[in-house]
PDB file of N, CA and C in Angstrom:
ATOM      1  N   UNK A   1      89.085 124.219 105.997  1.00  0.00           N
ATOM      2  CA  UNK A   1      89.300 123.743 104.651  1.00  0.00           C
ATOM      3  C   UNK A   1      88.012 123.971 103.862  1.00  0.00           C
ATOM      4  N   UNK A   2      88.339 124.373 102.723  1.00  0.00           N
ATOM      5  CA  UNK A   2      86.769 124.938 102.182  1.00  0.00           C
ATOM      6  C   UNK A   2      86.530 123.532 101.468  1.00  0.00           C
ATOM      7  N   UNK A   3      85.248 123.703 101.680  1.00  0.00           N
ATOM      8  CA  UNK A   3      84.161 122.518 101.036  1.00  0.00           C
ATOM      9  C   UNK A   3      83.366 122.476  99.500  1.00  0.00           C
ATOM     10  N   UNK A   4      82.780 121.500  99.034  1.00  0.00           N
ATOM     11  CA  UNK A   4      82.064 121.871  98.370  1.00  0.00           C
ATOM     12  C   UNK A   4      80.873 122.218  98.385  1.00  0.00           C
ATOM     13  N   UNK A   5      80.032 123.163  97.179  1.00  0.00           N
ATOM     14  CA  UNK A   5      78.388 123.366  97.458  1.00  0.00           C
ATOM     15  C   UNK A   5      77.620 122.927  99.098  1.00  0.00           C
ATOM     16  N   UNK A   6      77.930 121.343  98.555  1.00  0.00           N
ATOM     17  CA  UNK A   6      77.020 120.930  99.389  1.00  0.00           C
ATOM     18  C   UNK A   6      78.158 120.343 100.838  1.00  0.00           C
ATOM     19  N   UNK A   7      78.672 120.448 101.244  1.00  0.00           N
ATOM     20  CA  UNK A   7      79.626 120.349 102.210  1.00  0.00           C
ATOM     21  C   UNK A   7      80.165 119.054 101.657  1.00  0.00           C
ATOM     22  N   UNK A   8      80.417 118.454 100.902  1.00  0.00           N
ATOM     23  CA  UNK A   8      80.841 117.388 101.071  1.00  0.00           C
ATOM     24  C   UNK A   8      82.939 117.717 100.379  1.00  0.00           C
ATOM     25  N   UNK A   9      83.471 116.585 100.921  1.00  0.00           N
ATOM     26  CA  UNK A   9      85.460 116.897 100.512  1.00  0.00           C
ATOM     27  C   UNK A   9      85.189 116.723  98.630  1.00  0.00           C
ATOM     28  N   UNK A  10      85.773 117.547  98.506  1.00  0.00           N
ATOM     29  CA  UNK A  10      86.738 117.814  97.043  1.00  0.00           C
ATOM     30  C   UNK A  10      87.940 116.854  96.718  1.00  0.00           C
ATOM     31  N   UNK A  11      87.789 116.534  95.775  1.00  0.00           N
ATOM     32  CA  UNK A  11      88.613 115.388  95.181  1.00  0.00           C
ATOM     33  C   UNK A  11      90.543 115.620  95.763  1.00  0.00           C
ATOM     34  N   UNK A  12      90.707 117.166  95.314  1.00  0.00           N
ATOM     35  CA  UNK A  12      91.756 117.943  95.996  1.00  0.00           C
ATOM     36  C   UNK A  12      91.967 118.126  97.163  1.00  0.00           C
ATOM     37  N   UNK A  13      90.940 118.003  98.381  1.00  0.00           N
ATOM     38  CA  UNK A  13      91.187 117.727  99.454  1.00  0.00           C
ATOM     39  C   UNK A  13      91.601 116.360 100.170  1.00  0.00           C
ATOM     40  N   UNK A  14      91.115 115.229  99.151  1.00  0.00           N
ATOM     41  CA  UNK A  14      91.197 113.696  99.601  1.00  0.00           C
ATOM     42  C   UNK A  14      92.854 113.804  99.177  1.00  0.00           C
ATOM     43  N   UNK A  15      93.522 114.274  98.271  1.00  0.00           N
ATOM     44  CA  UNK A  15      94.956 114.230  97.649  1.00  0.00           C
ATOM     45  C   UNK A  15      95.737 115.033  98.252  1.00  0.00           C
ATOM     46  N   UNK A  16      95.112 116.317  99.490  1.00  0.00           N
ATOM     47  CA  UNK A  16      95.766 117.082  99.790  1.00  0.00           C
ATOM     48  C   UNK A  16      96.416 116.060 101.130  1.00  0.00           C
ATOM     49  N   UNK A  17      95.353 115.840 101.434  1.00  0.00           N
ATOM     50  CA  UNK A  17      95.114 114.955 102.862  1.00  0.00           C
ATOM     51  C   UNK A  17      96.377 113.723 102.871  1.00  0.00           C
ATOM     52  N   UNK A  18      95.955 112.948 101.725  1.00  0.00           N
ATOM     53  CA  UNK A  18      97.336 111.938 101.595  1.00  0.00           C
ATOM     54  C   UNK A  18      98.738 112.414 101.401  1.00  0.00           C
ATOM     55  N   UNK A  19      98.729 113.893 101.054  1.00  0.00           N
ATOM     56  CA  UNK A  19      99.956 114.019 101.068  1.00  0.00           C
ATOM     57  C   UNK A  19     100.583 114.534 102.151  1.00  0.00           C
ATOM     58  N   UNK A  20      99.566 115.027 103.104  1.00  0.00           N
ATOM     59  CA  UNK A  20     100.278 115.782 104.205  1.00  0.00           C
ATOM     60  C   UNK A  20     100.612 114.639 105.330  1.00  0.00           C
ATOM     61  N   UNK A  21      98.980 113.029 105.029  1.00  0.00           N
ATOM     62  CA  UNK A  21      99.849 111.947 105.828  1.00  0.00           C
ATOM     63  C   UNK A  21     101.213 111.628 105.363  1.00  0.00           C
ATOM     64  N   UNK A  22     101.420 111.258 104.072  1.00  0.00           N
ATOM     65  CA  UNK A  22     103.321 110.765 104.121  1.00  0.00           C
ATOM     66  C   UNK A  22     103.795 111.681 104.525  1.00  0.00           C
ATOM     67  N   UNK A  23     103.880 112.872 104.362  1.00  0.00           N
ATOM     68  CA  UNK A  23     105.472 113.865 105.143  1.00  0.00           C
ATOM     69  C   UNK A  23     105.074 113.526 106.647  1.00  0.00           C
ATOM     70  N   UNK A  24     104.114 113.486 107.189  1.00  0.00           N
ATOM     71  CA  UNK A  24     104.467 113.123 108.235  1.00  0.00           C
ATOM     72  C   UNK A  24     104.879 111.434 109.132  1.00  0.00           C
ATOM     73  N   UNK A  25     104.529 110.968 107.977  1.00  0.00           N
ATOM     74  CA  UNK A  25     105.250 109.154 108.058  1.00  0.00           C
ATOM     75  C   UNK A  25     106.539 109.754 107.843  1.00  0.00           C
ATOM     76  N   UNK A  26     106.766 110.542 106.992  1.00  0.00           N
ATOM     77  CA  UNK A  26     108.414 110.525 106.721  1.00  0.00           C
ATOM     78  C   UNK A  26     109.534 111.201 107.762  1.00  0.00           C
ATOM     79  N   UNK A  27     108.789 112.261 108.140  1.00  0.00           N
ATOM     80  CA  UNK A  27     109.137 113.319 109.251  1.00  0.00           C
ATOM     81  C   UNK A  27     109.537 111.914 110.138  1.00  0.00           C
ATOM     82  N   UNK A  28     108.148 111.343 110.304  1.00  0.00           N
ATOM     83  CA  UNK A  28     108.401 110.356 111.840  1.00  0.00           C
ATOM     84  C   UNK A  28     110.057 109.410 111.580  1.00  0.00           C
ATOM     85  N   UNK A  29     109.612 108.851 110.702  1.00  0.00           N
ATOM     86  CA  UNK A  29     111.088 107.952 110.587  1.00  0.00           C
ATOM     87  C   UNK A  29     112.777 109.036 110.538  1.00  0.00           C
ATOM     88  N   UNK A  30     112.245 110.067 109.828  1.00  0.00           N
ATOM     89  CA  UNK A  30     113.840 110.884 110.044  1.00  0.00           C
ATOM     90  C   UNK A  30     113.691 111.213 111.746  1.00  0.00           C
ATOM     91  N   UNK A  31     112.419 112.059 112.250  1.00  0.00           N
ATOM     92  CA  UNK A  31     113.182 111.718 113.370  1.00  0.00           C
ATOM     93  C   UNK A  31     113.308 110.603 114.723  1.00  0.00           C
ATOM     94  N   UNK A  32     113.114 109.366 114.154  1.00  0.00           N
ATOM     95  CA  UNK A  32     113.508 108.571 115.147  1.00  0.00           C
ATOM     96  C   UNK A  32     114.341 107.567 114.604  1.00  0.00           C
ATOM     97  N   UNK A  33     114.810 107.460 113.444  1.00  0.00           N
ATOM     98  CA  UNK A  33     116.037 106.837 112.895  1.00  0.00           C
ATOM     99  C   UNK A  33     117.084 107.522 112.250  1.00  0.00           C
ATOM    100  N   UNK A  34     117.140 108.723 112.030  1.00  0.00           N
ATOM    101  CA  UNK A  34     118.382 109.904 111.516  1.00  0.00           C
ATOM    102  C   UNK A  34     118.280 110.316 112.171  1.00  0.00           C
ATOM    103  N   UNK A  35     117.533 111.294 112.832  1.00  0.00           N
ATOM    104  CA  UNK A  35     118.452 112.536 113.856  1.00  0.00           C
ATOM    105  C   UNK A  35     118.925 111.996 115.261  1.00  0.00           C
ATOM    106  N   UNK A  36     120.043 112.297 115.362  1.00  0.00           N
ATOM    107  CA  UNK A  36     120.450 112.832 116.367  1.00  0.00           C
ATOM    108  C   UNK A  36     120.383 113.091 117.959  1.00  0.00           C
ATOM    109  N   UNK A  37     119.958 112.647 118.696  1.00  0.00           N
ATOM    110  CA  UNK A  37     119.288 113.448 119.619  1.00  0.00           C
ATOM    111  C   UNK A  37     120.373 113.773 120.969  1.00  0.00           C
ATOM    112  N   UNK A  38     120.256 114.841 121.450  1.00  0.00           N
ATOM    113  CA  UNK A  38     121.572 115.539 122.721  1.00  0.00           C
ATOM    114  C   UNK A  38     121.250 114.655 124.010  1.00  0.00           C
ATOM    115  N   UNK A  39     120.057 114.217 124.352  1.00  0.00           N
ATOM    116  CA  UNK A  39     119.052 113.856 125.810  1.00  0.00           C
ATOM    117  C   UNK A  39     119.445 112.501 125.543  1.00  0.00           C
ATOM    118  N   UNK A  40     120.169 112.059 124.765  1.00  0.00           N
ATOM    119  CA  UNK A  40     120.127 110.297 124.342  1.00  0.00           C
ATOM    120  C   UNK A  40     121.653 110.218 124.054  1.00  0.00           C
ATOM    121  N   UNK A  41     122.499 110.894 124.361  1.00  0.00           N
ATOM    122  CA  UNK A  41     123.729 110.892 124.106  1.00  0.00           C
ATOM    123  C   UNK A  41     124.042 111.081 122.651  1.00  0.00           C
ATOM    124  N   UNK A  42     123.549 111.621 121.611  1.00  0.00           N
ATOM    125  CA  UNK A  42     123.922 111.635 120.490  1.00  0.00           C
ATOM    126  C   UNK A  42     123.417 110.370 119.641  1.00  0.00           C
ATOM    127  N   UNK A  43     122.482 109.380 119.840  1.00  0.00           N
ATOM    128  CA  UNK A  43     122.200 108.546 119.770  1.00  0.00           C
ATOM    129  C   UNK A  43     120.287 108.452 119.107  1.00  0.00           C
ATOM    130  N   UNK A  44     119.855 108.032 118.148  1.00  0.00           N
ATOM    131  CA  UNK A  44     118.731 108.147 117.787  1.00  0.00           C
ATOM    132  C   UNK A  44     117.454 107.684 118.308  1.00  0.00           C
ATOM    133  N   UNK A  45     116.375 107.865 118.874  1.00  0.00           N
ATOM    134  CA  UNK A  45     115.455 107.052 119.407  1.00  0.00           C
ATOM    135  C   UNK A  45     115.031 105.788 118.956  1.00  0.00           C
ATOM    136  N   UNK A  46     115.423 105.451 117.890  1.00  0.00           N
ATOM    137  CA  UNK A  46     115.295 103.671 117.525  1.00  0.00           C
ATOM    138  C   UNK A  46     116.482 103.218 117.797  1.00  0.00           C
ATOM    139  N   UNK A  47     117.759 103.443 117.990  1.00  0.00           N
ATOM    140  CA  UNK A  47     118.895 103.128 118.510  1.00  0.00           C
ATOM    141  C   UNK A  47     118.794 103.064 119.932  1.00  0.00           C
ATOM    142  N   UNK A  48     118.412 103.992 121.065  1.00  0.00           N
ATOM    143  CA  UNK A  48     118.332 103.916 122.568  1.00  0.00           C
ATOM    144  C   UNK A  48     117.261 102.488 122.358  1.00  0.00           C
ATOM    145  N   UNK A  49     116.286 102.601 121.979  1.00  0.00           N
ATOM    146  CA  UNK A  49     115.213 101.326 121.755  1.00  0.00           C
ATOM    147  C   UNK A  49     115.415  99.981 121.792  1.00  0.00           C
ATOM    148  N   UNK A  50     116.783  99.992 120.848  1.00  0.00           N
ATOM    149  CA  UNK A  50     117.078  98.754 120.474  1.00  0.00           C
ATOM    150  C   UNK A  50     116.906  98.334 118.962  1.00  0.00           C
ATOM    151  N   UNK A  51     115.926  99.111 118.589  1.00  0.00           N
ATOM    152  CA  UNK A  51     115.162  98.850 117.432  1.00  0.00           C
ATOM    153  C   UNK A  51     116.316  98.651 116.136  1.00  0.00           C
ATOM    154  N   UNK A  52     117.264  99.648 116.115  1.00  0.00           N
ATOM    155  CA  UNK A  52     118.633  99.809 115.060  1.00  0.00           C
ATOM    156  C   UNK A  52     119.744  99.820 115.714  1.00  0.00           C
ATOM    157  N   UNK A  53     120.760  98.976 115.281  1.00  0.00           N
ATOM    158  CA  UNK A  53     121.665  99.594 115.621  1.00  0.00           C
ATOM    159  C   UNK A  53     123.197 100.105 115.461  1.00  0.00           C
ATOM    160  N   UNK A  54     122.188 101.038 113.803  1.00  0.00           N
ATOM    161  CA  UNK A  54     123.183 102.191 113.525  1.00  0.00           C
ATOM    162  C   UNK A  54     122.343 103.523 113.118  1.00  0.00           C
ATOM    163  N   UNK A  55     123.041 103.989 112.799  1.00  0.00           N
ATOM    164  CA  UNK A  55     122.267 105.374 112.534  1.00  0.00           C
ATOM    165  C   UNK A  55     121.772 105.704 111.116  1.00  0.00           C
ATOM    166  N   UNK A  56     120.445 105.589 110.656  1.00  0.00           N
ATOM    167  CA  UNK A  56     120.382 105.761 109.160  1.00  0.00           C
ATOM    168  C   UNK A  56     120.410 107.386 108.673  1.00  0.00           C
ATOM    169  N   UNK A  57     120.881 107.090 107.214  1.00  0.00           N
ATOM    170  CA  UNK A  57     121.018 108.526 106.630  1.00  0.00           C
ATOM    171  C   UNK A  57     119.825 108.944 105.786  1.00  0.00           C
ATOM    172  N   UNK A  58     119.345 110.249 105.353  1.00  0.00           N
ATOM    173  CA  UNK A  58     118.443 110.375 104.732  1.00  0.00           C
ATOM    174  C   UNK A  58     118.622 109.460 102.949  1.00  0.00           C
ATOM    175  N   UNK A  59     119.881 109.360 102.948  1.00  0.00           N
ATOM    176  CA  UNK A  59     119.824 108.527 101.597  1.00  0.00           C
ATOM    177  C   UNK A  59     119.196 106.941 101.997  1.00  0.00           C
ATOM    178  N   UNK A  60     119.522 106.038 103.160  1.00  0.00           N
ATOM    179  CA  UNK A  60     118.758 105.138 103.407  1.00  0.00           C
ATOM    180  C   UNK A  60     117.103 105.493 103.459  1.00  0.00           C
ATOM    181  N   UNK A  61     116.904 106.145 103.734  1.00  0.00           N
ATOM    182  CA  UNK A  61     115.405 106.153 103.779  1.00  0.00           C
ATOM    183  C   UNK A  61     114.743 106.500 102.080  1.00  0.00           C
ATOM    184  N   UNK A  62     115.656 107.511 101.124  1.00  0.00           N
ATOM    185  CA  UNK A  62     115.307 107.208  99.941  1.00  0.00           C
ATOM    186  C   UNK A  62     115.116 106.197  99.226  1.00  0.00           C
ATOM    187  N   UNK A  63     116.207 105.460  99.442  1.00  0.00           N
ATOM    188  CA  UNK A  63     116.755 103.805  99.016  1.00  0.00           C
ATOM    189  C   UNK A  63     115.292 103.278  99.165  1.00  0.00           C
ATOM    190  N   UNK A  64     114.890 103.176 100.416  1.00  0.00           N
ATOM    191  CA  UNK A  64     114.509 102.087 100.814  1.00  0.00           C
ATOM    192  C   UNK A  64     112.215 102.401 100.177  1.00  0.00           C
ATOM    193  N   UNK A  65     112.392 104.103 100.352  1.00  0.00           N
ATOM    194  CA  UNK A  65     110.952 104.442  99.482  1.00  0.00           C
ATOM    195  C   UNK A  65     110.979 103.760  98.167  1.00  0.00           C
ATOM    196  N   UNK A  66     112.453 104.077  97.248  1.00  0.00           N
ATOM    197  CA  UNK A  66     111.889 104.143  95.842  1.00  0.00           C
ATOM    198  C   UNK A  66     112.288 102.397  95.543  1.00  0.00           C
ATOM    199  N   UNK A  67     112.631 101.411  96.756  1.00  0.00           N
ATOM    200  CA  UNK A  67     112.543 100.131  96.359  1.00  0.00           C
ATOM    201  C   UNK A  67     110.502  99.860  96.584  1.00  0.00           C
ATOM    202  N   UNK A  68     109.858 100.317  97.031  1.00  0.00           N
ATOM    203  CA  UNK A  68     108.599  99.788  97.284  1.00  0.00           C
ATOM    204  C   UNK A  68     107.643 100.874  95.682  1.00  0.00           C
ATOM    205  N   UNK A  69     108.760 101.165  95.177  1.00  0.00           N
ATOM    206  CA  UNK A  69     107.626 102.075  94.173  1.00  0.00           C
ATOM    207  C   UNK A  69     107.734 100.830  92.849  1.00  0.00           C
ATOM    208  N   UNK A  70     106.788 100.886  92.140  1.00  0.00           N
ATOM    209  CA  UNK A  70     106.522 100.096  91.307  1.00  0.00           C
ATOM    210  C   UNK A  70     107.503 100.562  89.453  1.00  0.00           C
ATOM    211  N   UNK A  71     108.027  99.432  89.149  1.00  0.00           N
ATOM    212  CA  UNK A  71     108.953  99.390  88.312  1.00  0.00           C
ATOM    213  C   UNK A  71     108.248  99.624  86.710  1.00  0.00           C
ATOM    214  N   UNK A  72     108.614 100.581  86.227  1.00  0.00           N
ATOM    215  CA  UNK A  72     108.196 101.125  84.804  1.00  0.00           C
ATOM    216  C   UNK A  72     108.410 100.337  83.817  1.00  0.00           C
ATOM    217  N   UNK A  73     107.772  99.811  83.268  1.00  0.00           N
ATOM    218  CA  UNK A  73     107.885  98.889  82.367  1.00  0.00           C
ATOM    219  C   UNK A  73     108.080  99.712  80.862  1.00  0.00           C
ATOM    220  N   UNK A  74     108.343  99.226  79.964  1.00  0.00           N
ATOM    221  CA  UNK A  74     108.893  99.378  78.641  1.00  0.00           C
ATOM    222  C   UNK A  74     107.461 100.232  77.637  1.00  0.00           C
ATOM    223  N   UNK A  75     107.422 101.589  76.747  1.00  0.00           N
ATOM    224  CA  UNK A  75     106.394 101.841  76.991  1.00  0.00           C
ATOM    225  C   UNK A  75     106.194 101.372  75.033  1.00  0.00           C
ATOM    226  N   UNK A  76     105.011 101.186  74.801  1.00  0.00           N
ATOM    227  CA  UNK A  76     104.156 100.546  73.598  1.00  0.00           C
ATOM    228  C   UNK A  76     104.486 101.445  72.358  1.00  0.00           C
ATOM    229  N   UNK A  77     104.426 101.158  71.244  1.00  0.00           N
ATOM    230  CA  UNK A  77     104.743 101.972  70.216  1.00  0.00           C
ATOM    231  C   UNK A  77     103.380 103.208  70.504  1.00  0.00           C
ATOM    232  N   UNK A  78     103.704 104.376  69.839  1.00  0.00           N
ATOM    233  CA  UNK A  78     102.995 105.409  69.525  1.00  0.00           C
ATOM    234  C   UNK A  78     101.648 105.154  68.223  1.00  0.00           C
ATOM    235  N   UNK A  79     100.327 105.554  69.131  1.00  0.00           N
ATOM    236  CA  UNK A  79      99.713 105.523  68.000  1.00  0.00           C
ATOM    237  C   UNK A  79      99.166 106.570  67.639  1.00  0.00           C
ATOM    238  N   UNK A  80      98.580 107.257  66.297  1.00  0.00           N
ATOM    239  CA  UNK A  80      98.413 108.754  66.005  1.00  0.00           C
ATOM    240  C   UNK A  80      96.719 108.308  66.386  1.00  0.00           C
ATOM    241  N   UNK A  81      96.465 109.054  66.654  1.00  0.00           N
ATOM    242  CA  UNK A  81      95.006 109.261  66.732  1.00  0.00           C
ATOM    243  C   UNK A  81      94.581 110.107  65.448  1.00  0.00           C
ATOM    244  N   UNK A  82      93.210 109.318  65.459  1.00  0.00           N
ATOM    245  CA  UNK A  82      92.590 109.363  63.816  1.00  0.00           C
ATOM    246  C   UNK A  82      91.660 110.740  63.750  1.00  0.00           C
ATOM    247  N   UNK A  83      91.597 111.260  62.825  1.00  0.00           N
ATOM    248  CA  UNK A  83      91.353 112.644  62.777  1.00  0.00           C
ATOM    249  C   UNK A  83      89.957 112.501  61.563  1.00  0.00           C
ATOM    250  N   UNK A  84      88.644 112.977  61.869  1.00  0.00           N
ATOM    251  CA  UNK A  84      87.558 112.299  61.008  1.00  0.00           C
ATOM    252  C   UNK A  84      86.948 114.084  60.889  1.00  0.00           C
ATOM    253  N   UNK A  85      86.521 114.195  59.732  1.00  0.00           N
ATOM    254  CA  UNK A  85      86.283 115.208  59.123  1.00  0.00           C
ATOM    255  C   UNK A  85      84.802 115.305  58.748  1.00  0.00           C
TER     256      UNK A  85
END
């Protein structure tokens, strides 16, 4: 990963970094609560577990991200910015 000047991380690398941790938080939960698996009877690894017990769909796991995202509130009138000559 290229660095900066002086070796130190790039602002774009700290953002690259967080994003490649969630897909793989997300990866993890599809595959051990949606897929599938043949070695488990058709049955998901949090299901053999105990952990669930049904099978979630990728729409549950949307559901359940965009309940922890923070709710948009109503936005303020428009103001023009002043233009000085």
């Amino acid at each position: 990963m290229p660095r900066g000047p002086k070796g130190e991380r790039r602002p774009a690398d700290v953002i690259g970094n967080a994003v490649h941790v969630m897909r793989v938080a997300l990866y993890t939960v599809w595959y051990n609560f949606v897929k599938q698996h043949k070695s488990i009877k058709c049955l998901s690894p949090a299901m053999a577990a105990g952990i669930s017990k049904t099978l979630w769909s990728a729409a549950d796991i949307a559901e359940m991200v965009d309940a922890t995202l923070p709710k948009l509130g109503k936005r303020g009138p428009y103001k023009a910015a002043e233009i000085s000559n």
